[in-house]
C-alpha atoms as a PDB file:
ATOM      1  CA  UNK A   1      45.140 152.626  59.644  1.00  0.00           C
ATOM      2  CA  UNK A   2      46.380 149.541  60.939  1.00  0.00           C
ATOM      3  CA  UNK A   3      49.696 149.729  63.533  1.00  0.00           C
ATOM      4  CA  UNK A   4      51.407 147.045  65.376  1.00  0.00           C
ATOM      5  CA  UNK A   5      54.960 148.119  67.340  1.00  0.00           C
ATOM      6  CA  UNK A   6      56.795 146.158  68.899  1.00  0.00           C
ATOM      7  CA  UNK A   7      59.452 147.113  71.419  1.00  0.00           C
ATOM      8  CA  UNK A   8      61.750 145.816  74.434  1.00  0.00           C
ATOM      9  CA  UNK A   9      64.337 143.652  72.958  1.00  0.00           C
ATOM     10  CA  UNK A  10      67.602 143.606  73.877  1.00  0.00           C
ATOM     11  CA  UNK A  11      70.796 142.410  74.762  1.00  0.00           C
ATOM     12  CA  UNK A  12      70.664 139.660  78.178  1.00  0.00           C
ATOM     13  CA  UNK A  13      72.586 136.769  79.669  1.00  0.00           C
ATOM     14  CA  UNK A  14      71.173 133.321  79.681  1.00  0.00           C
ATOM     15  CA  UNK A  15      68.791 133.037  82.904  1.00  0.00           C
ATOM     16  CA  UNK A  16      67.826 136.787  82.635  1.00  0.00           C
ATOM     17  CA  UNK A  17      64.066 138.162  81.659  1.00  0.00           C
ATOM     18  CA  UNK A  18      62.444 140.647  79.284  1.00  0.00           C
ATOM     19  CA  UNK A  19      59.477 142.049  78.449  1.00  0.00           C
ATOM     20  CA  UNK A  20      58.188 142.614  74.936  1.00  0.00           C
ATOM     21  CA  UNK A  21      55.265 144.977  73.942  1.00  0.00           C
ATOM     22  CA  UNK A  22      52.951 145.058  71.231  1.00  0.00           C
ATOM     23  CA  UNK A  23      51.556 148.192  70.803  1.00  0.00           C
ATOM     24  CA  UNK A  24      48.452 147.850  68.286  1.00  0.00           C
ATOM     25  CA  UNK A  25      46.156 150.782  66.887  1.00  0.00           C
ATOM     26  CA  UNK A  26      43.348 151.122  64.012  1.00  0.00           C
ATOM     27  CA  UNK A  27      42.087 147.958  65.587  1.00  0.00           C
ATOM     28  CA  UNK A  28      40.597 146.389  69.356  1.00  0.00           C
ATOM     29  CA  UNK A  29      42.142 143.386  71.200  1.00  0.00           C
ATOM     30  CA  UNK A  30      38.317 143.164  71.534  1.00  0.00           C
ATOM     31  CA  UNK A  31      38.228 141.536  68.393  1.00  0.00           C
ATOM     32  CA  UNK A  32      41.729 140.514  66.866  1.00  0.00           C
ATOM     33  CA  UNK A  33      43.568 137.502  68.109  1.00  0.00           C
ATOM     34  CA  UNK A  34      47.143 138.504  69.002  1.00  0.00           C
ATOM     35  CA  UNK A  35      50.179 136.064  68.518  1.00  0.00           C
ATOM     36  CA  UNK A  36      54.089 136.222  68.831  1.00  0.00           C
ATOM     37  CA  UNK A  37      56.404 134.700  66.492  1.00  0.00           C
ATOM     38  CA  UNK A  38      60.256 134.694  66.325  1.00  0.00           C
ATOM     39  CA  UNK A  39      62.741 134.530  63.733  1.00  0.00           C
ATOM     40  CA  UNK A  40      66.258 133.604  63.153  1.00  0.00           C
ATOM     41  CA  UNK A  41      68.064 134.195  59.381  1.00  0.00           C
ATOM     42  CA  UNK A  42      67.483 131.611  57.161  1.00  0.00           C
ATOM     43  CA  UNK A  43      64.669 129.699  59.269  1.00  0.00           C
ATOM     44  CA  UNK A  44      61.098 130.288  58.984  1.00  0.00           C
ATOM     45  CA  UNK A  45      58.858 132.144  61.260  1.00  0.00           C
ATOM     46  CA  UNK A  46      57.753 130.348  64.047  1.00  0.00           C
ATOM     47  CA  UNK A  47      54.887 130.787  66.475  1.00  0.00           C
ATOM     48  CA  UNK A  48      55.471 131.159  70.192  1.00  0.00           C
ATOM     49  CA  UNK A  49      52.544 132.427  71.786  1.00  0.00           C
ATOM     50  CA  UNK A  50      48.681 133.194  71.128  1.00  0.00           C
ATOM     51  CA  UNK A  51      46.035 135.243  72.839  1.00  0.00           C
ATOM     52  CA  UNK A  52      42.443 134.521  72.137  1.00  0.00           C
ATOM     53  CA  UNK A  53      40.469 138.309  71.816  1.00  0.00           C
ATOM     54  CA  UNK A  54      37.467 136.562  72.749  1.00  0.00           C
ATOM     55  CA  UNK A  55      38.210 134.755  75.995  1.00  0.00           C
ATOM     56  CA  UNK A  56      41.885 135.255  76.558  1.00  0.00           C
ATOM     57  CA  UNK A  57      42.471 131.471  76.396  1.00  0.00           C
ATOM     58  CA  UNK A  58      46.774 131.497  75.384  1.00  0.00           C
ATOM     59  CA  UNK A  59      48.627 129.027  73.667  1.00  0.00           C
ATOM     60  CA  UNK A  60      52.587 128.466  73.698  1.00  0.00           C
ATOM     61  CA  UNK A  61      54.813 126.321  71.880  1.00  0.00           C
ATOM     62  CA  UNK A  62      56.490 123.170  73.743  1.00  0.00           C
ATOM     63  CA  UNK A  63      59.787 125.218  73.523  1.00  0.00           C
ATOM     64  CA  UNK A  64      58.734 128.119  75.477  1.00  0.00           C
ATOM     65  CA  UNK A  65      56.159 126.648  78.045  1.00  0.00           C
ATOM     66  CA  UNK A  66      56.611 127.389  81.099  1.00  0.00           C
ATOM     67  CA  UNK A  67      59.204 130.203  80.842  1.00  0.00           C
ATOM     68  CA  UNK A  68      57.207 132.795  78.388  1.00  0.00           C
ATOM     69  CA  UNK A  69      53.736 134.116  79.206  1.00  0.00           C
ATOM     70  CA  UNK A  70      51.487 136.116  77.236  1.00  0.00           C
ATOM     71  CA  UNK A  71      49.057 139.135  78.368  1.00  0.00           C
ATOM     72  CA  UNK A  72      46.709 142.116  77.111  1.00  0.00           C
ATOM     73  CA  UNK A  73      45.825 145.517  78.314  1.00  0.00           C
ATOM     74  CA  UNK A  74      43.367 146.391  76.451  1.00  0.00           C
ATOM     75  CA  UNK A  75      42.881 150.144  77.793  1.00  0.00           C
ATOM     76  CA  UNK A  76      46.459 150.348  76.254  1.00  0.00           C
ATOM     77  CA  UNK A  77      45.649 148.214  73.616  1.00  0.00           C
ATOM     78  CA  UNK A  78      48.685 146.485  73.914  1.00  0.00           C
ATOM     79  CA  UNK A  79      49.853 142.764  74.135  1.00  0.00           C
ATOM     80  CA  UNK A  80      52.864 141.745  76.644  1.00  0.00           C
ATOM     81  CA  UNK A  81      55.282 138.661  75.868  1.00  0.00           C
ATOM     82  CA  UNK A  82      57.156 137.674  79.628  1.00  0.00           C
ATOM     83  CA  UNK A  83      59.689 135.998  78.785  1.00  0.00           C
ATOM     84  CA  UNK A  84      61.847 134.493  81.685  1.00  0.00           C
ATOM     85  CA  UNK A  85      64.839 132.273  81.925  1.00  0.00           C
ATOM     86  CA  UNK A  86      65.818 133.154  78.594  1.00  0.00           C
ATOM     87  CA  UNK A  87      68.374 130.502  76.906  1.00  0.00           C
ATOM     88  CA  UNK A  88      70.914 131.409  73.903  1.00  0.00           C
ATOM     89  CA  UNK A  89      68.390 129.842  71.239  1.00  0.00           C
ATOM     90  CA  UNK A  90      65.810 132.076  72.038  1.00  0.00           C
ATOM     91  CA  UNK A  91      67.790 134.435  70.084  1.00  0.00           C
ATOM     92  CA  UNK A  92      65.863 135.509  67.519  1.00  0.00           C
ATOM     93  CA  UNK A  93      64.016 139.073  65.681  1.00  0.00           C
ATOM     94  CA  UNK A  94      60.091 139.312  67.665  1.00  0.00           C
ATOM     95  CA  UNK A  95      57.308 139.740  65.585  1.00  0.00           C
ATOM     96  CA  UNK A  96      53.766 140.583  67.181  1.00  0.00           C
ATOM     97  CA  UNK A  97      50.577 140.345  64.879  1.00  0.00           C
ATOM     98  CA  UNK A  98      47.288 140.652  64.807  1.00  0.00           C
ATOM     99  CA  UNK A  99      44.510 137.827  62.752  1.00  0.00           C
ATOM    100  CA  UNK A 100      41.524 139.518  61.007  1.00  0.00           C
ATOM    101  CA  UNK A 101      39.224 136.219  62.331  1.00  0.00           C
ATOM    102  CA  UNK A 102      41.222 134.819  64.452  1.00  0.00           C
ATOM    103  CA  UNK A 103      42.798 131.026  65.324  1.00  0.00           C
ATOM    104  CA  UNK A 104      38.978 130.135  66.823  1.00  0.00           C
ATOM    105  CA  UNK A 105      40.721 128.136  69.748  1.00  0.00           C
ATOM    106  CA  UNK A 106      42.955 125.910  67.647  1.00  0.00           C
ATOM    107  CA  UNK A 107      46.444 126.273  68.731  1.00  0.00           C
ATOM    108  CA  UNK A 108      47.335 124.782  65.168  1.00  0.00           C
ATOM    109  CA  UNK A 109      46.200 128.138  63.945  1.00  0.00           C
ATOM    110  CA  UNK A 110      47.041 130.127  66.858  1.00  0.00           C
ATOM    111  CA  UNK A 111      50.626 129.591  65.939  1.00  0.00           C
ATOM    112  CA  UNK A 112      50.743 129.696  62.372  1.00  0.00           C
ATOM    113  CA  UNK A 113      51.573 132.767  60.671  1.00  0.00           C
ATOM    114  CA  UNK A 114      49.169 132.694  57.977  1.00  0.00           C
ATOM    115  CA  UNK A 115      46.752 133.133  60.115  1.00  0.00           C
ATOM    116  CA  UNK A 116      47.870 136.550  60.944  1.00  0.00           C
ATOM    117  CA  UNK A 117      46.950 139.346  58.529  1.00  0.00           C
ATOM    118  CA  UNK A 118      48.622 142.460  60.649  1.00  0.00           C
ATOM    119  CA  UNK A 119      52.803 142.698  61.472  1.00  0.00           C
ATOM    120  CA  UNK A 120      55.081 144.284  63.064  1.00  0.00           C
ATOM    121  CA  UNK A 121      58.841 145.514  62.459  1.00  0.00           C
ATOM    122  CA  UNK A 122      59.805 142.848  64.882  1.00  0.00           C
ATOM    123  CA  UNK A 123      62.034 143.624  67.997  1.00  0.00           C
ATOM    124  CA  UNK A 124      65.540 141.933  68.568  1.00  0.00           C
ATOM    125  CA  UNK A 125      66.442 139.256  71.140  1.00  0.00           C
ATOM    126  CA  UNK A 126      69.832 137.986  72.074  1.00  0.00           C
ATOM    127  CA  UNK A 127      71.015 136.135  75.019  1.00  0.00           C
ATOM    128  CA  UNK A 128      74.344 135.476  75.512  1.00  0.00           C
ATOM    129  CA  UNK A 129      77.323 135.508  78.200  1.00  0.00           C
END
């Protein structure tokens, strides 16, 4: 059976840092691409990070470059979003999921959610003063 968790949201003040984890069973990070996506109400889901299964290659959108990075463990079989220098608009819910056959190095895909076949609950994020 398929599982993807996500956890380490939380409350912090613009500048601060947090870590999110995706914690994914019934599959390998061998072989599923693993993205990030956030969410505010009433906007679509948006993609904001990728990680290739096959050669790790990551992709990020323009408005988290540089401040978020994405990593894998896979003996834990779980994916890590970094995310520094947070600002108040990266307020949002955190989904992590997994893509059946992946975004095969197109970030177009990477970041879309249809690629992705496997979700999580999603974890909250707020940043404010």
């Amino acid at each position: 059976q398929v599982q993807v968790v996500e956890s380490g949201g939380g409350l912090v003040q613009p500048g601060q840092s947090l870590r999110l984890s995706c914690v994914v069973s019934g599959f390998s990070l061998d072989y599923k691409d693993i993205a990030w996506f956030r969410q505010t109400p009433g906007k679509e889901r948006k993609g904001v990070s990728c990680i290739s299964s096959t050669d790790g290659s990551t992709y990020y959108a323009d408005s988290v470059q540089g401040r978020f990075t994405i990593s894998r463990d896979k003996a834990k079989n779980t994916v890590y979003l970094q995310m520094n220098s947070l600002k108040p608009e990266d307020t949002a819910v955190y989904y992590c999921a997994g893509s059946k056959w992946g975004f095969r190095g197109s970030s177009w895909l990477g970041l879309a959610p249809t690629t992705y076949d496997y979700w999580g609950q999603g974890t909250q994020v707020t940043v404010s003063s």
